[in-house]
Protein backbone atom coordinates (compact mmCIF):
# COMPACT_ATOMS: atom_id res chain seq x y z
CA UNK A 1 -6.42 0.15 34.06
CA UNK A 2 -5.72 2.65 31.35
CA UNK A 3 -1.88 1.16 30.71
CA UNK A 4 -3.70 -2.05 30.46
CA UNK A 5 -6.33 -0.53 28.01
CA UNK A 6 -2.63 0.59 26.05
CA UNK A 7 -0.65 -2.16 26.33
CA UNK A 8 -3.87 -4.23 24.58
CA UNK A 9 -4.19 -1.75 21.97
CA UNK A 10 -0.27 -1.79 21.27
CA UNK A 11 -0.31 -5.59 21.25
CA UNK A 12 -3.44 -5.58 18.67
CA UNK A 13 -1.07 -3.47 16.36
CA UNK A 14 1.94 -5.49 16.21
CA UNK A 15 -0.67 -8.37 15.70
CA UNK A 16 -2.20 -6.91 12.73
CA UNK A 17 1.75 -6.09 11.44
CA UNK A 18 2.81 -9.41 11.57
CA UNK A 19 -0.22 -10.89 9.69
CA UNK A 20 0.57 -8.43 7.06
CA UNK A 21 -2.34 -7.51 5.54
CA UNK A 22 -2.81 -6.02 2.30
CA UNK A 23 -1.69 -2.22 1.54
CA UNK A 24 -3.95 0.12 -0.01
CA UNK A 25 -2.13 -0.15 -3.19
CA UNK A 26 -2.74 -3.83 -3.74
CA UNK A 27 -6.35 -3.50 -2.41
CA UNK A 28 -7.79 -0.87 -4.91
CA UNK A 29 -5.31 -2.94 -7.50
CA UNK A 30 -7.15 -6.17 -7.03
CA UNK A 31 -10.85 -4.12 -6.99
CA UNK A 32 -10.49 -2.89 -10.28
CA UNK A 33 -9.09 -5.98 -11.56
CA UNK A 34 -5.42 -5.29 -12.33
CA UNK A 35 -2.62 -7.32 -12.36
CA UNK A 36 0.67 -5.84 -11.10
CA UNK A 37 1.86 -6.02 -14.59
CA UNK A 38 -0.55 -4.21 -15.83
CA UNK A 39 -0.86 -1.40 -13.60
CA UNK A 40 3.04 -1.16 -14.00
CA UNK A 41 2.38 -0.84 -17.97
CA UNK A 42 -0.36 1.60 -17.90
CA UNK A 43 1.59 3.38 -14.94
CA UNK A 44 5.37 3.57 -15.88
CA UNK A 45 5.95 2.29 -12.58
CA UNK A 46 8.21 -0.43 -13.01
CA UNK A 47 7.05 -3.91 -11.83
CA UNK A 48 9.54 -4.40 -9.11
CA UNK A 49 8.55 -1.08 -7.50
CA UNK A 50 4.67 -2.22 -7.58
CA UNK A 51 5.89 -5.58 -6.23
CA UNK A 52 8.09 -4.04 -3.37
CA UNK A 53 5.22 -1.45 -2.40
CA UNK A 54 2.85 -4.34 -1.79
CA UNK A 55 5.29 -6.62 -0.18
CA UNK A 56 6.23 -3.24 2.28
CA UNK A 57 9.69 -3.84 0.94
CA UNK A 58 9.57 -0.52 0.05
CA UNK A 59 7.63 2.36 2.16
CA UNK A 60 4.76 3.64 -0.61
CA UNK A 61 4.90 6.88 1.92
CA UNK A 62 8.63 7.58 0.65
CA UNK A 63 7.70 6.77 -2.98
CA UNK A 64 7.98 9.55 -5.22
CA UNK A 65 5.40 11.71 -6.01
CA UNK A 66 5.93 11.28 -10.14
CA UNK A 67 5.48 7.08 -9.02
CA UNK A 68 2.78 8.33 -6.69
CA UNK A 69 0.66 9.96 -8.98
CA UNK A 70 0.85 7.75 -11.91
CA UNK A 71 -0.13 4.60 -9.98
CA UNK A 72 -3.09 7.05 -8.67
CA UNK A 73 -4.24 8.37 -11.58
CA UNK A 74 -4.35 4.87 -13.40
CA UNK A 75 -6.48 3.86 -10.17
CA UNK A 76 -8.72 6.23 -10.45
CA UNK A 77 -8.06 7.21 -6.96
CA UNK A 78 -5.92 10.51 -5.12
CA UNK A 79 -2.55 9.79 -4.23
CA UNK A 80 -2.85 10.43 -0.43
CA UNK A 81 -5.45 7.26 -0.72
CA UNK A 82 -2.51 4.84 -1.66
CA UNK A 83 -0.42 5.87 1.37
CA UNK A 84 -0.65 3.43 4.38
């Protein structure tokens, strides 16, 4: 019973994967009303990065912390809340 309890919970998780939902970064993004653009203007970040972030081209964990930082200061959010 409890492998079939894991094996559930494990499919759920790939489920959830494949329908690719939002990251953080384009959540709080779209709350306050920014366009990737602008967040990459007001941020430094440049546009591609934003754009491969939210796409999970690129791991936001591995991002630097300079990238990090500006993206969550411009958010008005920590850091450590734009991490998946």
């Amino acid at each position: 019973m409890r492998h079939r309890k894991k094996s559930l919970l494990i499919q759920q998780m790939l489920y959830l994967n494949e329908k690719k939902l939002p990251v953080k970064l384009q959540t709080v993004r779209k709350a306050i009303g920014l366009t990737q653009k602008e967040l990459a203007e007001k941020s430094g970040v440049k546009l591609r990065m934003i754009q491969q972030y939210e796409q999970r081209a690129k791991d936001i964990n591995k991002a630097t912390a300079s990238n990090l930082f500006a993206l969550a200061q411009v958010l008005g959010c920590k850091a450590e809340d734009l991490l998946e």
